[in-house]
C-alpha atoms as a PDB file:
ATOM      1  CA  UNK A   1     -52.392  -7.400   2.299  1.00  0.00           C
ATOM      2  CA  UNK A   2     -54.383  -8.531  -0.678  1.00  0.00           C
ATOM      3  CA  UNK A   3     -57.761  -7.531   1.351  1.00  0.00           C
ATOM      4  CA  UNK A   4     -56.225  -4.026   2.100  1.00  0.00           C
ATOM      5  CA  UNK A   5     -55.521  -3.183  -1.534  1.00  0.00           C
ATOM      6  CA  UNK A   6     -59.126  -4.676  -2.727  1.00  0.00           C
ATOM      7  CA  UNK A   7     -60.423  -1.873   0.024  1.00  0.00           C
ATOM      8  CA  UNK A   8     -58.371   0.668  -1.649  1.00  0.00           C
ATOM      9  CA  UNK A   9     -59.297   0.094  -5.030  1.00  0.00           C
ATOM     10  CA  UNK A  10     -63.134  -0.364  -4.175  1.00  0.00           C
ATOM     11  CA  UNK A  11     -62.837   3.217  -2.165  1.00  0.00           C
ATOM     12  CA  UNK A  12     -61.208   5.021  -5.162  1.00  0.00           C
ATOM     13  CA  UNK A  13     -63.815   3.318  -7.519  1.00  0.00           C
ATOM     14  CA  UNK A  14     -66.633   4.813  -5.102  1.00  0.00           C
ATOM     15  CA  UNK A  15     -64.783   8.198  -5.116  1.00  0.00           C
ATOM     16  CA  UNK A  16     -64.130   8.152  -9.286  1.00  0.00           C
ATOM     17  CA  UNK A  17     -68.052   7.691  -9.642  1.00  0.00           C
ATOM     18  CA  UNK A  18     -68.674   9.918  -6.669  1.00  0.00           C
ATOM     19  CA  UNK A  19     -70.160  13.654  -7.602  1.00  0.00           C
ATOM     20  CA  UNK A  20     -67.869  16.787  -7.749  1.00  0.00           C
ATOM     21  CA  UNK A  21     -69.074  17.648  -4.036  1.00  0.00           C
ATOM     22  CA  UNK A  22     -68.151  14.339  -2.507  1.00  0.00           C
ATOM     23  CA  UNK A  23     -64.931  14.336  -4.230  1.00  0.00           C
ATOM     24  CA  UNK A  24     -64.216  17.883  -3.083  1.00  0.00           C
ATOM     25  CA  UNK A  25     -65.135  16.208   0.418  1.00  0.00           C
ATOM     26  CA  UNK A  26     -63.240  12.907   0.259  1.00  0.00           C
ATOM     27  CA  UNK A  27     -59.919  15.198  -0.902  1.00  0.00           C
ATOM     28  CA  UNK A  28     -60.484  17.541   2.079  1.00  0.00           C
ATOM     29  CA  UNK A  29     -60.950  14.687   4.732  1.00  0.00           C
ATOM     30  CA  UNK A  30     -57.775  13.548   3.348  1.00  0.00           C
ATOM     31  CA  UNK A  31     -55.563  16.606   3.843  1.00  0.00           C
ATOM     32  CA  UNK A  32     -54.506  16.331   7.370  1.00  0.00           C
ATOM     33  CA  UNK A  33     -53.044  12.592   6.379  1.00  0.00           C
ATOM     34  CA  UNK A  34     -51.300  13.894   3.350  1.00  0.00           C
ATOM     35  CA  UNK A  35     -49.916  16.646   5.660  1.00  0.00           C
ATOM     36  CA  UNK A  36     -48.981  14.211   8.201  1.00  0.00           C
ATOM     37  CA  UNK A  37     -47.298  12.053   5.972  1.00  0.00           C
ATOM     38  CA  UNK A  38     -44.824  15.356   3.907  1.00  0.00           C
ATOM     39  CA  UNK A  39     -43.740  15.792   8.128  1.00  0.00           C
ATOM     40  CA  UNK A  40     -42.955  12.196   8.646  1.00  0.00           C
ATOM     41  CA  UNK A  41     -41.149  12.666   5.692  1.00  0.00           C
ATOM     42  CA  UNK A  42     -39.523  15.823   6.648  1.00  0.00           C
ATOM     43  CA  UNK A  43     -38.358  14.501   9.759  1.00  0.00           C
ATOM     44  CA  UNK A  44     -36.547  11.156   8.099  1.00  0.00           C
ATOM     45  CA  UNK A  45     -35.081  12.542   5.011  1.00  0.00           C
ATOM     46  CA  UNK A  46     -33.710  16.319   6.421  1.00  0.00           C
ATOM     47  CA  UNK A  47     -30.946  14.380   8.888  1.00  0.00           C
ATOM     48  CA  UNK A  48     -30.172  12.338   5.810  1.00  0.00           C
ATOM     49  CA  UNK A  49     -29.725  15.242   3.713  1.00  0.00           C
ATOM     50  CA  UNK A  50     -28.086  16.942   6.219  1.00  0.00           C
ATOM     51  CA  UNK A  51     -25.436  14.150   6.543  1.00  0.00           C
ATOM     52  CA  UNK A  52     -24.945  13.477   2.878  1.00  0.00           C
ATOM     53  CA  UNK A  53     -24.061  17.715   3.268  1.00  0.00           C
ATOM     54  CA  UNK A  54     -21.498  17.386   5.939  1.00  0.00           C
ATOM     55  CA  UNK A  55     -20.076  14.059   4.230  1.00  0.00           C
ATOM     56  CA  UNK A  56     -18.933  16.015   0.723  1.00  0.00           C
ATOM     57  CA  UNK A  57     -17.170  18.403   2.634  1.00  0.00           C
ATOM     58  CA  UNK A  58     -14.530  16.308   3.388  1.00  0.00           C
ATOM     59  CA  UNK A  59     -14.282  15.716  -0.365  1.00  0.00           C
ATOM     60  CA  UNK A  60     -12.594  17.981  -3.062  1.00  0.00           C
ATOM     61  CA  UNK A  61     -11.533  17.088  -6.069  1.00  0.00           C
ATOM     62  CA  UNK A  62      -7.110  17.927  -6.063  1.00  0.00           C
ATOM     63  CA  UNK A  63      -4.392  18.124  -8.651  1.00  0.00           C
ATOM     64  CA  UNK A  64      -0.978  16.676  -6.477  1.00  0.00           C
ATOM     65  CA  UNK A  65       2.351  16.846  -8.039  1.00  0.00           C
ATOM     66  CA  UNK A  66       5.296  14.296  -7.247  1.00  0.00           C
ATOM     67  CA  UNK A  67       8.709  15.972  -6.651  1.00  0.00           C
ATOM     68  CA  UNK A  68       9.507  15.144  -9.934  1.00  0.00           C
ATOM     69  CA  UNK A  69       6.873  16.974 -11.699  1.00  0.00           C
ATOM     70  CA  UNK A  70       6.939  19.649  -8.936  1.00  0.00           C
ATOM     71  CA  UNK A  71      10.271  20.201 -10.303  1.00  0.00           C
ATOM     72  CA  UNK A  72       9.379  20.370 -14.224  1.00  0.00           C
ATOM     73  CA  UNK A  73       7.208  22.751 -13.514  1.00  0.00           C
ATOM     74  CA  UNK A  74       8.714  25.473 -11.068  1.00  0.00           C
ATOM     75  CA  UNK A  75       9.606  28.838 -12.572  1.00  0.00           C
ATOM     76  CA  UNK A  76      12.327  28.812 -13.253  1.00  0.00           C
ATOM     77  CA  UNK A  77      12.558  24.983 -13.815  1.00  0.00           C
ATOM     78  CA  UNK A  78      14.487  23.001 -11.136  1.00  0.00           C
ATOM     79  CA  UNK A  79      16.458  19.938 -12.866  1.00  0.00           C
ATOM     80  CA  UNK A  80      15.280  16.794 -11.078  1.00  0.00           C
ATOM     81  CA  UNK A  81      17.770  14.208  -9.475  1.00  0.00           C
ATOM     82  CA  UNK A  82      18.728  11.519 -12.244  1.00  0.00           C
ATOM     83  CA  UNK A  83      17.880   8.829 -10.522  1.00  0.00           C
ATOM     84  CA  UNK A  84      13.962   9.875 -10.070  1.00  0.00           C
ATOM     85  CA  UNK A  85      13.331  10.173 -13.828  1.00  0.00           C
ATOM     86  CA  UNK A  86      15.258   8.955 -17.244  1.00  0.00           C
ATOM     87  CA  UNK A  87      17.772   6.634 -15.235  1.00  0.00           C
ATOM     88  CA  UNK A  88      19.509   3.683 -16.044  1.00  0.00           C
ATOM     89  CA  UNK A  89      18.232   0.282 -14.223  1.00  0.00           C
ATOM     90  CA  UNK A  90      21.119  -1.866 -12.221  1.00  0.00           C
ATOM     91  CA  UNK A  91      21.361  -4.741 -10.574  1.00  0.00           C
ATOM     92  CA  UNK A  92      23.319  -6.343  -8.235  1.00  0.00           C
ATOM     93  CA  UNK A  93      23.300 -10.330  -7.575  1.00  0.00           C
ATOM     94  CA  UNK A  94      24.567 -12.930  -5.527  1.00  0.00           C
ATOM     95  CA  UNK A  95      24.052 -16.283  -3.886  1.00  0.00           C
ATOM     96  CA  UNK A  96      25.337 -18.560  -0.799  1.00  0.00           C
ATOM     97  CA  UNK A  97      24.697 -21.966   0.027  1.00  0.00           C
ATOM     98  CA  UNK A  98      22.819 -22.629   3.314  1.00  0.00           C
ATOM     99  CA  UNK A  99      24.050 -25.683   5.165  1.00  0.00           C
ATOM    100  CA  UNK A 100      22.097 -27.766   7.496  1.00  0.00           C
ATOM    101  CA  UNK A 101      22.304 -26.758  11.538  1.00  0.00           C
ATOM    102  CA  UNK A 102      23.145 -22.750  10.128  1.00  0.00           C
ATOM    103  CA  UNK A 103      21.785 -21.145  13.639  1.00  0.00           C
ATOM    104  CA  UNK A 104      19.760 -18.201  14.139  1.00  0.00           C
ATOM    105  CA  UNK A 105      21.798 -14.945  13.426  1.00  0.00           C
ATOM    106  CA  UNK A 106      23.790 -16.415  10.967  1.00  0.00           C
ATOM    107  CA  UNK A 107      24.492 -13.838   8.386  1.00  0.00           C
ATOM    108  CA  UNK A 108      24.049 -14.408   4.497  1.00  0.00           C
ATOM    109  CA  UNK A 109      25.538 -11.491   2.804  1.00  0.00           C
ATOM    110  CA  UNK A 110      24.403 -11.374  -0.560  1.00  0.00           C
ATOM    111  CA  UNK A 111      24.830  -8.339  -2.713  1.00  0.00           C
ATOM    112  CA  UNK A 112      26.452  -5.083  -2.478  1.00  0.00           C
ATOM    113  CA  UNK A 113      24.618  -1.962  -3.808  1.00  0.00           C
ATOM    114  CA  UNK A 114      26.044   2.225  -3.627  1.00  0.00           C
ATOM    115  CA  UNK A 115      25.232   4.208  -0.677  1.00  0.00           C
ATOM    116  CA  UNK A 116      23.883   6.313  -3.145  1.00  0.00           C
ATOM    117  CA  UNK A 117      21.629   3.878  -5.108  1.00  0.00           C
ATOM    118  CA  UNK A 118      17.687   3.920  -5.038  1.00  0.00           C
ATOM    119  CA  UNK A 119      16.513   0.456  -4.436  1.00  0.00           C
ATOM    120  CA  UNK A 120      13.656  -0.286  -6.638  1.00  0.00           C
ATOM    121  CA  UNK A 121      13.311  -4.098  -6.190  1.00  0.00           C
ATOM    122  CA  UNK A 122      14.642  -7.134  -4.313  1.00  0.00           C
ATOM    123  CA  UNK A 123      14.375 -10.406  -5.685  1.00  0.00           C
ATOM    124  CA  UNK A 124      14.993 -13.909  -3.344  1.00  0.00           C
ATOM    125  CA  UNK A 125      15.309 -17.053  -5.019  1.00  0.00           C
ATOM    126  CA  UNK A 126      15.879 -20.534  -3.110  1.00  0.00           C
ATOM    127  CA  UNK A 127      15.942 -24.277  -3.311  1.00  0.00           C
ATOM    128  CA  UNK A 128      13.693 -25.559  -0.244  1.00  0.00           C
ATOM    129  CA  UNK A 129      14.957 -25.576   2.971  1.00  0.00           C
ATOM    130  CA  UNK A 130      13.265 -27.174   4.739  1.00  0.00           C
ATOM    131  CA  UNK A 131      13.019 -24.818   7.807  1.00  0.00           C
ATOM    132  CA  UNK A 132      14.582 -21.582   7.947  1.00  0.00           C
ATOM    133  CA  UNK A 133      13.728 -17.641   7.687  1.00  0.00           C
ATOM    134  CA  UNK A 134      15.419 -14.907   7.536  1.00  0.00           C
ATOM    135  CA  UNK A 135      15.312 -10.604   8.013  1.00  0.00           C
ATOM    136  CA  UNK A 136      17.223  -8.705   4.812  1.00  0.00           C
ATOM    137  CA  UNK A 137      18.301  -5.651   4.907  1.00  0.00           C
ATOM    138  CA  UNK A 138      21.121  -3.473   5.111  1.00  0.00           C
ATOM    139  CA  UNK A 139      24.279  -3.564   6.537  1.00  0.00           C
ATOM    140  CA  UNK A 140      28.458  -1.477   6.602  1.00  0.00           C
ATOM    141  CA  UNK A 141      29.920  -3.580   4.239  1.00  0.00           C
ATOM    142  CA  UNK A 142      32.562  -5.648   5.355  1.00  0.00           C
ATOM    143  CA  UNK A 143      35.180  -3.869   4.591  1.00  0.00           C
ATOM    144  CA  UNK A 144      33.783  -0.924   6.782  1.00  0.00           C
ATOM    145  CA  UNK A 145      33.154  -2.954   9.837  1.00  0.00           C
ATOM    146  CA  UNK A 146      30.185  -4.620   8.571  1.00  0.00           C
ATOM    147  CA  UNK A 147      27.677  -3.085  11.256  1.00  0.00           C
ATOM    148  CA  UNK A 148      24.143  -3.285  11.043  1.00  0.00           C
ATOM    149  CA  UNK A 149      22.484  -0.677   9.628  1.00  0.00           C
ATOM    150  CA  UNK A 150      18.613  -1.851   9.414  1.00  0.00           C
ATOM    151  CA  UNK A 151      18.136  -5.425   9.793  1.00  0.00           C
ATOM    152  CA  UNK A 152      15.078  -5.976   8.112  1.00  0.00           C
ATOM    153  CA  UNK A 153      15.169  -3.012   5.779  1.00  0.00           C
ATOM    154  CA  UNK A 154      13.356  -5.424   3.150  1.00  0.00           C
ATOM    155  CA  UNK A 155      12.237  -8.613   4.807  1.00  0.00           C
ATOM    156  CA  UNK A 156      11.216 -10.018   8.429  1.00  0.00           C
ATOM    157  CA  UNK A 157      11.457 -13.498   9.014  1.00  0.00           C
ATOM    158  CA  UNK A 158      10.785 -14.588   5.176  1.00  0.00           C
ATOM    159  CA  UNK A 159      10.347 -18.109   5.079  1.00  0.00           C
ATOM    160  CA  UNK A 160      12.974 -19.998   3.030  1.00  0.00           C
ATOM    161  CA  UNK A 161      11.516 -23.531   3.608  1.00  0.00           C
ATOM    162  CA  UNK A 162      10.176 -23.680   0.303  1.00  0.00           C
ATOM    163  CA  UNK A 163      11.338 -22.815  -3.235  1.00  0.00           C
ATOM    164  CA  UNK A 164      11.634 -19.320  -4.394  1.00  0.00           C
ATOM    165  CA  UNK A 165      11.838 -17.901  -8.202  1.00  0.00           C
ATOM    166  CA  UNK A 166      12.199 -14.178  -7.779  1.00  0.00           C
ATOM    167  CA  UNK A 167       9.980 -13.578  -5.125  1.00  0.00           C
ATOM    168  CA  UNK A 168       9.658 -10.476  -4.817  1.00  0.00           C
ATOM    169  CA  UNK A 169      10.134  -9.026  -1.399  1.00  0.00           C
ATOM    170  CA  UNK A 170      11.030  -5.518  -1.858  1.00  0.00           C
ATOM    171  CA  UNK A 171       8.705  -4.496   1.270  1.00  0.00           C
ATOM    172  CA  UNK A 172       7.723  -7.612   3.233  1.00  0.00           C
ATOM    173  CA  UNK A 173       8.314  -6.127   5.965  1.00  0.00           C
ATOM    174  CA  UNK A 174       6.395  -2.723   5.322  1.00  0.00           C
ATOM    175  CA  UNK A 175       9.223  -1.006   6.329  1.00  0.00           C
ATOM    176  CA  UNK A 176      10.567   0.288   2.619  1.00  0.00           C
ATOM    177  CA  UNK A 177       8.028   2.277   2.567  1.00  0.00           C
ATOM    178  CA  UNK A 178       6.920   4.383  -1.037  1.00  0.00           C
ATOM    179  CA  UNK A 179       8.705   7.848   0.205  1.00  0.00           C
ATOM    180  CA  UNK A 180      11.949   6.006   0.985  1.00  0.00           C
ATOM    181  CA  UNK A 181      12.429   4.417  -2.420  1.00  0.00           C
ATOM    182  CA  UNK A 182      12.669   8.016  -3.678  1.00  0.00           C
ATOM    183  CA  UNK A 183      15.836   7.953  -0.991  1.00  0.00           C
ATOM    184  CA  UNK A 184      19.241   6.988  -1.293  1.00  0.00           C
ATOM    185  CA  UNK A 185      19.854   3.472   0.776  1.00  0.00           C
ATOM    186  CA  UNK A 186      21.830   5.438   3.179  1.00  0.00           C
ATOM    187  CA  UNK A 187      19.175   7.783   4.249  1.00  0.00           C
ATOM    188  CA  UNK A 188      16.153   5.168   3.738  1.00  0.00           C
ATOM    189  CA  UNK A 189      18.428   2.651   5.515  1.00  0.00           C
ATOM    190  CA  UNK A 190      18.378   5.135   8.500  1.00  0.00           C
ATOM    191  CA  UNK A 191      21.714   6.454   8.761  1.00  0.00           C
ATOM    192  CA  UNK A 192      22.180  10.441   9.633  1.00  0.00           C
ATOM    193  CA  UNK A 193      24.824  10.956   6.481  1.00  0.00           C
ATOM    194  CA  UNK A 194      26.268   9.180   3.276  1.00  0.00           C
ATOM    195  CA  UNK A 195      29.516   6.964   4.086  1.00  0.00           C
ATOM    196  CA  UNK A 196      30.192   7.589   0.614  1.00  0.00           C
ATOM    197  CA  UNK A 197      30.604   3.582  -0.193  1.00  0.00           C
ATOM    198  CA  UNK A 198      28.571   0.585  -0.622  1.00  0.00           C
ATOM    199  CA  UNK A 199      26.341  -1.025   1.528  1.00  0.00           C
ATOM    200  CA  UNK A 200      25.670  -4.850   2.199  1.00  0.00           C
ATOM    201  CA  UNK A 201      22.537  -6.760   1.598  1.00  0.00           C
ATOM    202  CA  UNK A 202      21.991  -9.200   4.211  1.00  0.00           C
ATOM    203  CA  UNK A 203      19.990 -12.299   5.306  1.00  0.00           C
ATOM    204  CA  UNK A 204      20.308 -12.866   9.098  1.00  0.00           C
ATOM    205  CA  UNK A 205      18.323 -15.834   9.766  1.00  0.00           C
ATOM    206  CA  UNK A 206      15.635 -15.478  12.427  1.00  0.00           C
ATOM    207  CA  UNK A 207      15.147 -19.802  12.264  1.00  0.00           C
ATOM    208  CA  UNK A 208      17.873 -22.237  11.758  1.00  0.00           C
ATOM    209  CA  UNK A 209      17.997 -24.708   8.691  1.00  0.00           C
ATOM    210  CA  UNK A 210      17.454 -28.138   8.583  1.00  0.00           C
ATOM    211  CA  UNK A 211      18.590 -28.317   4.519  1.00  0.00           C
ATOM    212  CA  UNK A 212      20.883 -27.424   2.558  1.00  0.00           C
ATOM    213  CA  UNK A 213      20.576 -25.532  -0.493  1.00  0.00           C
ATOM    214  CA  UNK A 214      21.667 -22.376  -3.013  1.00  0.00           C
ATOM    215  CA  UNK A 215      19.757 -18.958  -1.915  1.00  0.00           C
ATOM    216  CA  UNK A 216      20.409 -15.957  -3.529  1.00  0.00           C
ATOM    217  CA  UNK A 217      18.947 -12.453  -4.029  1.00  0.00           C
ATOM    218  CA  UNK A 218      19.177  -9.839  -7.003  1.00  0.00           C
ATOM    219  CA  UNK A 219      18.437  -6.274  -6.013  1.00  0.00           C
ATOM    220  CA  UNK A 220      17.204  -3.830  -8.695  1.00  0.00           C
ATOM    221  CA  UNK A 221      18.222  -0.215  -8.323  1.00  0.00           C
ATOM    222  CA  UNK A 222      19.311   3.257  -9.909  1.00  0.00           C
ATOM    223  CA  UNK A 223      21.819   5.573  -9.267  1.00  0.00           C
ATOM    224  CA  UNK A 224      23.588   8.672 -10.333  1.00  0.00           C
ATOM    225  CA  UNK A 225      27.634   7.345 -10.042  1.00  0.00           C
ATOM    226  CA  UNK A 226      29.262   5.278 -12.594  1.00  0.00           C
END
């Protein structure tokens, strides 16, 4: 490499001192390289260019409007569900205590929230258990049969072996998804109308305990009634 660019220089010192008609004759030699060279690099960088092209297309730059500002801004102005903007936060809590030998499917029912409520966060705190996990979700209160409505609404299998402070699992189980927390739990929960009463949060345990020990759950969430 170093012996190349020592050539190089040594040629364009010969051509600097070289006359006008040597130059002229040196610069026409080199034409058909320079030429060669521009279609080398016509041919690499035109399918680059060409692909940076078709890549922006898919790009645009968008103004997207929740409902809520969808709303605002209709002519004439619709007035937006209360519980989507300017509500009140709620919560509902409540604990059990786990036993030692409690099998899989036991049922640990925690809180109890309106049909009609928006859920905006679950909360599960725990001593450790040792072993032990558990789906929440939603079920009929007991009062109204106490079917299951989603079983793991919130949660699959969440461990309670260890010690939880307000861990939040709101969407462990990727099922309450964004759109549905702008639902009432009836209709995220899955069911085809309102039963116009409250529905229970559940843990049904997908691993028995070997511990005992306080678990309990607060669930955060808004709603129109009083």
């Amino acid at each position: 490499m170093k012996t190349l660019k020592y050539v190089l220089t040594l040629a364009a010192m010969v051509v600097a001192c070289a006359s006008a008609t040597v130059q002229a004759s040196v610069a026409k030699a080199c034409e058909p390289v320079l030429a060669a060279g521009a279609k080398v690099l016509r041919v690499v960088l035109e399918p680059v260019a060409s692909y940076f092209e078709r890549v922006w297309c898919f790009y645009a730059v968008v103004t997207t409007k929740s409902t809520a500002i969808t709303n605002r801004d209709a002519t004439p102005p619709v007035i937006n569900d209360g519980r989507l903007e300017r509500s009140n936060l709620r919560n509902a809590i409540g604990s059990v205590t786990a036993v030692n030998g409690d099998s899989i499917a036991s049922k640990y029912i925690l809180a109890s929230v309106p049909s009609t409520a928006m859920v905006r966060k679950v909360l599960l705190s725990c001593a450790a258990i040792t072993s032990g996990a558990g789906d929440i979700g939603v079920y009929r209160n007991t009062k109204d049969g106490g079917a299951v409505v989603s079983v793991a609404l919130f949660a699959s299998a969440q461990s309670i072996a260890a010690a939880l402070t307000n861990s939040d699992v709101t969407n462990e189980s990727t099922t309450y998804t964004i759109d549905k927390r702008e639902q009432p739990l009836w209709q995220a929960a899955g069911l085809s109308a309102d039963p116009q009463t409250t529905l229970d949060i559940v843990m049904t345990l997908t691993a028995a305990t070997t511990a005992g020990g306080l678990l309990g759950i607060q669930v955060d969430y808004v709603d129109n009634g009083s």
